[in-house]
C-alpha atoms as a PDB file:
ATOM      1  CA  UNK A   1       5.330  -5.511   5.546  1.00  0.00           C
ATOM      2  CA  UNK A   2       4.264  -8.932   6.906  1.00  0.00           C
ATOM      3  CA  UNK A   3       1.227 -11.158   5.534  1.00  0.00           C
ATOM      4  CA  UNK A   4      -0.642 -12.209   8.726  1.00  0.00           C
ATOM      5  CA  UNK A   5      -3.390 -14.556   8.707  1.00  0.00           C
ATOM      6  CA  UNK A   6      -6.102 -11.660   8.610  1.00  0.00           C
ATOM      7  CA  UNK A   7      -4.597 -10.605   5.458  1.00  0.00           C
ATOM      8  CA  UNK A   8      -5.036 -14.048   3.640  1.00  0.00           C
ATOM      9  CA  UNK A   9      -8.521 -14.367   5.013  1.00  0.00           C
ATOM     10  CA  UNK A  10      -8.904 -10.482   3.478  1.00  0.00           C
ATOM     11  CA  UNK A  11      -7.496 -11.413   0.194  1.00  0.00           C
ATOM     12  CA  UNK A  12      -9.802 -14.769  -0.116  1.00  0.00           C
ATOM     13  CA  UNK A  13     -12.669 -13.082   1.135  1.00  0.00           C
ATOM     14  CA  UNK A  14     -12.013 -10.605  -1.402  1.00  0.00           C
ATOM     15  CA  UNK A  15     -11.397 -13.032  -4.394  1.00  0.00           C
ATOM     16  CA  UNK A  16     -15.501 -14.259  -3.316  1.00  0.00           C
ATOM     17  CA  UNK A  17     -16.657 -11.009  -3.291  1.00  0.00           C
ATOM     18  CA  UNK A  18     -14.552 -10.238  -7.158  1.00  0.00           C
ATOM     19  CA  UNK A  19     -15.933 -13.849  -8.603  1.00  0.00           C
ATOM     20  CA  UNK A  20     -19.861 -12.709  -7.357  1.00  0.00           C
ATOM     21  CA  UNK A  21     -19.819  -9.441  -8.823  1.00  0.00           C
ATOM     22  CA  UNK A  22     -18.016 -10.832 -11.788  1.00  0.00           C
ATOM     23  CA  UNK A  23     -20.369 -13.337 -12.350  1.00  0.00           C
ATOM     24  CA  UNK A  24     -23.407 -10.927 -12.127  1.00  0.00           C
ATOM     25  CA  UNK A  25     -21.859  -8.947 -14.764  1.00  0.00           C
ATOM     26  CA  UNK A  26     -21.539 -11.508 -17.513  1.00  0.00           C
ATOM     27  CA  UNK A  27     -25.663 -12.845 -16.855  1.00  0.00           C
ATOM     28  CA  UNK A  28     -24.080 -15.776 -14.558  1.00  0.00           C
ATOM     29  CA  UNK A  29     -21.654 -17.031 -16.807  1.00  0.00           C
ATOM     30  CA  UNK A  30     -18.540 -18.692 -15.042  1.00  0.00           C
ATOM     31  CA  UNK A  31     -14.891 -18.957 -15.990  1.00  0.00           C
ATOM     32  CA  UNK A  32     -15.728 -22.873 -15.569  1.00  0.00           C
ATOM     33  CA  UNK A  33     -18.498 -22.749 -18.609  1.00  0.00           C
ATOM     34  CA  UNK A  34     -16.083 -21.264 -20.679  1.00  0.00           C
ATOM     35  CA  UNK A  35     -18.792 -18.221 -21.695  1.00  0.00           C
ATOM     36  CA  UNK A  36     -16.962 -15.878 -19.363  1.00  0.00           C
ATOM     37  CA  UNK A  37     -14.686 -13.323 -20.608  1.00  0.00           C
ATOM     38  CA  UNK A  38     -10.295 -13.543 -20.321  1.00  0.00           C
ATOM     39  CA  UNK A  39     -10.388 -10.385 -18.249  1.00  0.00           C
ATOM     40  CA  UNK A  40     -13.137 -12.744 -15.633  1.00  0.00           C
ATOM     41  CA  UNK A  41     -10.585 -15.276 -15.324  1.00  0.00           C
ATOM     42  CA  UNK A  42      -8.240 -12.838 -14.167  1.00  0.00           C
ATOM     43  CA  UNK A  43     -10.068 -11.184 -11.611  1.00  0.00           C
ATOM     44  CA  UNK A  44     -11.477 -14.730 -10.272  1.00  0.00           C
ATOM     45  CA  UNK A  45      -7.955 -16.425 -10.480  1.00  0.00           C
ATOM     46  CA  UNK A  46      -5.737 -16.332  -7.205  1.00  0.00           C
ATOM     47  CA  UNK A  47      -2.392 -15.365  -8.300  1.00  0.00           C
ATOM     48  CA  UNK A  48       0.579 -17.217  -8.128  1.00  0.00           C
ATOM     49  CA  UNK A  49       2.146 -14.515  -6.585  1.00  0.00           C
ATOM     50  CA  UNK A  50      -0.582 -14.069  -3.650  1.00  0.00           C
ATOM     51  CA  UNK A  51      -0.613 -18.369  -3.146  1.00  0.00           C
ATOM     52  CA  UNK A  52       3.506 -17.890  -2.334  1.00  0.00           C
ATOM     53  CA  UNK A  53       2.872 -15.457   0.234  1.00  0.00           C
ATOM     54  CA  UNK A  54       0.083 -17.249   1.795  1.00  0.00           C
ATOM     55  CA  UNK A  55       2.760 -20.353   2.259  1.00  0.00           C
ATOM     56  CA  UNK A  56       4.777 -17.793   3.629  1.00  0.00           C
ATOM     57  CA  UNK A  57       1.962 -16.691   6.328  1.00  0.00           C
ATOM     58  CA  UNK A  58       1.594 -20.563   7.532  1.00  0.00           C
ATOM     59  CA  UNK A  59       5.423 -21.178   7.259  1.00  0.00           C
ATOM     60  CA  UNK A  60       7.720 -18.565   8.053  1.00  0.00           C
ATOM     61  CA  UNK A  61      10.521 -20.097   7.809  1.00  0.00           C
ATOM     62  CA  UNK A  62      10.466 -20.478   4.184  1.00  0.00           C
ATOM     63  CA  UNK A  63      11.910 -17.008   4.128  1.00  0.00           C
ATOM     64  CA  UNK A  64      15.567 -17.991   5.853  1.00  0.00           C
ATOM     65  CA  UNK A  65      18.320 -17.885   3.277  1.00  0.00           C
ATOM     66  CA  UNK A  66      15.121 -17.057   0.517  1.00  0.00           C
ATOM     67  CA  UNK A  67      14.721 -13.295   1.520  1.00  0.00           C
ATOM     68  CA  UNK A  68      15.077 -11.592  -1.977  1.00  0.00           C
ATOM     69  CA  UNK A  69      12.949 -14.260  -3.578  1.00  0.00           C
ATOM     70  CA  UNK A  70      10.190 -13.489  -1.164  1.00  0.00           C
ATOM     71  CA  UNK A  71      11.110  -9.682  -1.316  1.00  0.00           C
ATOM     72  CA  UNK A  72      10.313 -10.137  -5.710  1.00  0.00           C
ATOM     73  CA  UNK A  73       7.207 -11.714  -4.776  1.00  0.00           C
ATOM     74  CA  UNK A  74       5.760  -8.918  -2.863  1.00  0.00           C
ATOM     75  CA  UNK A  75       6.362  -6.971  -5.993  1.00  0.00           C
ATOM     76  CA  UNK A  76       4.985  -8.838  -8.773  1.00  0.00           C
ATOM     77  CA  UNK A  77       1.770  -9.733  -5.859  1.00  0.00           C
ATOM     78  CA  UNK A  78       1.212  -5.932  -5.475  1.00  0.00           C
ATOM     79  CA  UNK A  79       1.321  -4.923  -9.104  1.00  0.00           C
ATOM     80  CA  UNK A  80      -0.495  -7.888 -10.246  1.00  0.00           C
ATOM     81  CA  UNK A  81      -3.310  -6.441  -7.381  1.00  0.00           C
ATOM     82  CA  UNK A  82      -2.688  -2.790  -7.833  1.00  0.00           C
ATOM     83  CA  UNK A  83      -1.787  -1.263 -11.589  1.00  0.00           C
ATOM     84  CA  UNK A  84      -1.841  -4.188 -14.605  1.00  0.00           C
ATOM     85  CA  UNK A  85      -0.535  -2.279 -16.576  1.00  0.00           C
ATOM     86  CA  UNK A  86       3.042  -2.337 -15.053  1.00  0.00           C
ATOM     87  CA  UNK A  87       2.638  -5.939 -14.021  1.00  0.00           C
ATOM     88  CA  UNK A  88       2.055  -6.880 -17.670  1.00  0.00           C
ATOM     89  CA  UNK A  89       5.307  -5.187 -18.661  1.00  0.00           C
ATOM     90  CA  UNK A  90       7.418  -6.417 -15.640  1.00  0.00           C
ATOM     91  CA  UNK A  91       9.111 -10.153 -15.850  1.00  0.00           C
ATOM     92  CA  UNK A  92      11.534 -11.651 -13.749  1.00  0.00           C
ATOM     93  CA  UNK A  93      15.202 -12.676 -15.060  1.00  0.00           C
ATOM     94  CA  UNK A  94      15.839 -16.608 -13.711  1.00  0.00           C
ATOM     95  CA  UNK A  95      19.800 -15.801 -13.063  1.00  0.00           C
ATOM     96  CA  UNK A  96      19.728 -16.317  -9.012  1.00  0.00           C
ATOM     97  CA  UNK A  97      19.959 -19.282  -7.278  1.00  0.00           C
ATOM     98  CA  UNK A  98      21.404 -22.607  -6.885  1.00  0.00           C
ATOM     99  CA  UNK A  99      21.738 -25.068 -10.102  1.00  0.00           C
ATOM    100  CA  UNK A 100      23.509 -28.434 -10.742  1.00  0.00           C
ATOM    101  CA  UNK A 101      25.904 -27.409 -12.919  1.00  0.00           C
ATOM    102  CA  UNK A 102      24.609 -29.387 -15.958  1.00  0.00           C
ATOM    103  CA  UNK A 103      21.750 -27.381 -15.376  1.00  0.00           C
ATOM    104  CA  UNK A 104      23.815 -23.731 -15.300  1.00  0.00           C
ATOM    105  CA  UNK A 105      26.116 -24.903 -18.746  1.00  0.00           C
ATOM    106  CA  UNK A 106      22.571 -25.628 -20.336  1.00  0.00           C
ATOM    107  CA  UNK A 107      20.853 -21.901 -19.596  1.00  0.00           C
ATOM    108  CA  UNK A 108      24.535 -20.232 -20.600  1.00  0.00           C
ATOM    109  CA  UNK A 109      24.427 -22.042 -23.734  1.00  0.00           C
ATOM    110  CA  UNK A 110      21.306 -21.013 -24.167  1.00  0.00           C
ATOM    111  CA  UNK A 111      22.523 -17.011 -23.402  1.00  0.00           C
ATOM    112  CA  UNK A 112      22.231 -16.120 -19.392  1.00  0.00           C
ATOM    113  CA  UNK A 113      24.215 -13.763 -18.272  1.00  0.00           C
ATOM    114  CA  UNK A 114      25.855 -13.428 -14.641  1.00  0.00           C
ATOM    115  CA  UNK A 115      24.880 -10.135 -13.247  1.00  0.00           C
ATOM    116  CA  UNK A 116      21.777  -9.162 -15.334  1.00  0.00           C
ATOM    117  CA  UNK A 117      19.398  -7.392 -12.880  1.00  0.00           C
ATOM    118  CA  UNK A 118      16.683  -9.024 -11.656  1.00  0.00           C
ATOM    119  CA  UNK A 119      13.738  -7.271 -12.891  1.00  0.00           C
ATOM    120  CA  UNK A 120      13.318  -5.703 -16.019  1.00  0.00           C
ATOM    121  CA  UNK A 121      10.033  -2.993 -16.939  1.00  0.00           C
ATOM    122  CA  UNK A 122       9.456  -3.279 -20.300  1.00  0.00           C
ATOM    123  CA  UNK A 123       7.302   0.564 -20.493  1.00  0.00           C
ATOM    124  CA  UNK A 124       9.475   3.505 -22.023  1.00  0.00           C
ATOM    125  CA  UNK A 125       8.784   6.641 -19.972  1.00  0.00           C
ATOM    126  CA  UNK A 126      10.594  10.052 -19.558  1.00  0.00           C
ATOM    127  CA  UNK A 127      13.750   9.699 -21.636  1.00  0.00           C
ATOM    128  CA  UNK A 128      14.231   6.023 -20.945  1.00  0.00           C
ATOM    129  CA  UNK A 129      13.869   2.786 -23.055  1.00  0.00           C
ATOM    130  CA  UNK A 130      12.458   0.971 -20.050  1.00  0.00           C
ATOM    131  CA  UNK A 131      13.743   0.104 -16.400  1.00  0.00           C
ATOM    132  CA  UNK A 132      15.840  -2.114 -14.758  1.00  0.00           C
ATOM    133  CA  UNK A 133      15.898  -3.666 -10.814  1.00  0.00           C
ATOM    134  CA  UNK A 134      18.239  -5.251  -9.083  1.00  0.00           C
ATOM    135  CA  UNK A 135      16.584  -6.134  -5.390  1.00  0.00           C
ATOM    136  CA  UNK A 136      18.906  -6.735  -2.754  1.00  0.00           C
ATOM    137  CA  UNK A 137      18.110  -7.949   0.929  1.00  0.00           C
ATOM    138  CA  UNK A 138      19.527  -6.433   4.149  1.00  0.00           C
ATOM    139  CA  UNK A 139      23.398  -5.206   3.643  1.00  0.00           C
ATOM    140  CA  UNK A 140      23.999  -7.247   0.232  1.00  0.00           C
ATOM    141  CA  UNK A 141      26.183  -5.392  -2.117  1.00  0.00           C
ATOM    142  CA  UNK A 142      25.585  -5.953  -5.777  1.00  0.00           C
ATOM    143  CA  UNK A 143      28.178  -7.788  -7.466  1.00  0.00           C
ATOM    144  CA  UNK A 144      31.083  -6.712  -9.619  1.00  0.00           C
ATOM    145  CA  UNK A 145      28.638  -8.897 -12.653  1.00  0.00           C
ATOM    146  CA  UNK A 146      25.848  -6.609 -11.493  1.00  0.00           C
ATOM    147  CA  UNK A 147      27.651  -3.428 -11.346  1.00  0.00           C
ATOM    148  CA  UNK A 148      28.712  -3.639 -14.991  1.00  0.00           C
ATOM    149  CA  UNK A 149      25.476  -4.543 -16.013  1.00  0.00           C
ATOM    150  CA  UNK A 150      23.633  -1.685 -14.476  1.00  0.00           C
ATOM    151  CA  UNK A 151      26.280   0.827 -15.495  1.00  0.00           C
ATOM    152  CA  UNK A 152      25.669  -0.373 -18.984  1.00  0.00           C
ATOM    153  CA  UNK A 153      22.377  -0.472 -19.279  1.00  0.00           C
ATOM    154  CA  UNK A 154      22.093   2.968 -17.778  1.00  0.00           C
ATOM    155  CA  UNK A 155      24.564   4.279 -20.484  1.00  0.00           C
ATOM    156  CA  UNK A 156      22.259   2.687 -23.356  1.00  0.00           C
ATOM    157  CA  UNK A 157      19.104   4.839 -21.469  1.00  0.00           C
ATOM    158  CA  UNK A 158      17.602   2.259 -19.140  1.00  0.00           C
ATOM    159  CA  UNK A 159      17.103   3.440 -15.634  1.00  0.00           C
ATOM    160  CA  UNK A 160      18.396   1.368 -13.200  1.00  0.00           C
ATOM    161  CA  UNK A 161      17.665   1.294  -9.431  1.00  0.00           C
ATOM    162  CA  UNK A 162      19.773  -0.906  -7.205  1.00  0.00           C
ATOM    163  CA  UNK A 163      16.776  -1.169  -4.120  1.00  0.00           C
ATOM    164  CA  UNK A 164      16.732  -2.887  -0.511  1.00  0.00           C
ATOM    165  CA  UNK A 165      13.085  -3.177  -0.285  1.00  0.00           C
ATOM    166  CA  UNK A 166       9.930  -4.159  -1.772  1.00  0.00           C
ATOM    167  CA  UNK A 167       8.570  -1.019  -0.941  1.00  0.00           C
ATOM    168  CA  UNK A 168      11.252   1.139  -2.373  1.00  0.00           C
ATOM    169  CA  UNK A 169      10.958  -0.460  -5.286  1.00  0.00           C
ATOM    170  CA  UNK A 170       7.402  -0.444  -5.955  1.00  0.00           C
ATOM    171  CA  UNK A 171       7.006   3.398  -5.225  1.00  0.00           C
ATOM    172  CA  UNK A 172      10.157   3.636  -7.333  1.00  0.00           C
ATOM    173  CA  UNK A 173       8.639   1.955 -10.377  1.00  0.00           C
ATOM    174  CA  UNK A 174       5.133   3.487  -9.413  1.00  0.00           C
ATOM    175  CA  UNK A 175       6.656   7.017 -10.151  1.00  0.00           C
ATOM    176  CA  UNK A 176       8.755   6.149 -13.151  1.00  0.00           C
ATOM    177  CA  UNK A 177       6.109   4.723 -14.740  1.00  0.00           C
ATOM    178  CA  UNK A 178       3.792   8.283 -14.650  1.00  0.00           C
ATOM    179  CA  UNK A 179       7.068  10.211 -16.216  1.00  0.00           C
ATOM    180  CA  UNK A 180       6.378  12.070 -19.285  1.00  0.00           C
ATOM    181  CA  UNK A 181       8.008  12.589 -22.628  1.00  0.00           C
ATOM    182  CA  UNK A 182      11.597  14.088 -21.483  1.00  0.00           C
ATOM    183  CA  UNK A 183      11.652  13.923 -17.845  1.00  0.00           C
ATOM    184  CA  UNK A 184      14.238  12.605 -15.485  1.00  0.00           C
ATOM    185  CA  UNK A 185      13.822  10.216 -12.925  1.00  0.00           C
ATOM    186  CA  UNK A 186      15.628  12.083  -9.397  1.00  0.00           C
ATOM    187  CA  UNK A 187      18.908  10.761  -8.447  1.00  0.00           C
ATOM    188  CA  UNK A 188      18.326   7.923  -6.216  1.00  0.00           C
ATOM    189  CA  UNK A 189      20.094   7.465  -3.032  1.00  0.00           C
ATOM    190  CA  UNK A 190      21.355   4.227  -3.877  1.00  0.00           C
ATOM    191  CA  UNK A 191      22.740   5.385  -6.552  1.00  0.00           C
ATOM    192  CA  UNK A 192      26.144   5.898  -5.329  1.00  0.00           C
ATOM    193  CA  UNK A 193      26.701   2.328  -4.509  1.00  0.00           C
ATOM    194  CA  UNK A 194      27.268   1.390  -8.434  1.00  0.00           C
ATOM    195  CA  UNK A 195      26.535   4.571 -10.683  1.00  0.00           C
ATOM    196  CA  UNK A 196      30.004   6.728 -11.688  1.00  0.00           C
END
């Protein structure tokens, strides 16, 4: 999926069209008066999510060597657009990317972990505690860190999908998230590149 320049002039036009109806609803209030409700800010507010990917539209090239960052983006953008309820229980684990080193020793000390996956879903459904992502780009392989991780989390009754895409993971997480009480997630077909 690409963001084109119709898109952000969609989404703006759209934000406009979400801050007039809001502010008909409250009797003219505005987040800026302070009488308007926390859900009004919400709707009115341009995510930070949706301002990343409009950089992206006016400078490609801020994707080279950043693929998987922008790949997370898209995520957290289309559940922060689409279902709040998942985006409210889905954060983002800071292990990725380059640090000075002082910088790394400090966030060890303080209890990171090499190989954690990158997005954890903090809503129990079917017979799991919650679920766990670990977005890859392209061809990338998950690392021998990442492997363990996922196998162990699966064996404490996370589920755990290694993905390639923004879009696999976001219909992935879309249907684990409507499981009920003891169902199973299907076997994935990513599975076999970490699972025993």
């Amino acid at each position: 999926m690409r963001f084109s320049e119709e898109w952000l002039h969609s989404y703006k036009k759209n934000q406009k069209n979400r801050t007039r109806t809001a502010e008909k609803s409250a009797g003219g209030a505005s987040v800026k008066s302070g009488k308007a409700s926390a859900w009004l800010a919400a709707v009115i507010e341009i995510s930070v999510h949706a301002k990343a990917l409009a950089a992206l539209v006016k400078n490609p090239d801020l994707r080279k060597g950043r693929q998987e960052h922008y790949d997370q983006v898209r995520i957290f953008d289309h559940f922060h657009r689409h279902n709040r309820v998942i985006y409210d229980h889905l954060f983002a684990v800071p292990n990725g990317g380059f640090r000075l080193k002082t910088t790394a020793a400090a966030i060890e000390a303080e209890g990171a972990k090499r190989g954690v996956p990158d997005m954890s879903l903090e809503i129990p459904a079917g017979v799991y505690h919650g679920m766990r992502v670990e977005q890859k780009h392209g061809k990338r392989m998950p690392s021998e860190h990442q492997v363990t991780w996922m196998r162990r989390l699966k064996e404490q009754g996370y589920y755990v999908l290694l993905s390639f895409s923004p879009e696999e993971t976001i219909s992935v997480m879309e249907q684990y998230a409507v499981l009920k009480a003891g169902e199973v997630m299907p076997a994935h077909e990513n599975d076999g590149f970490w699972s025993e």
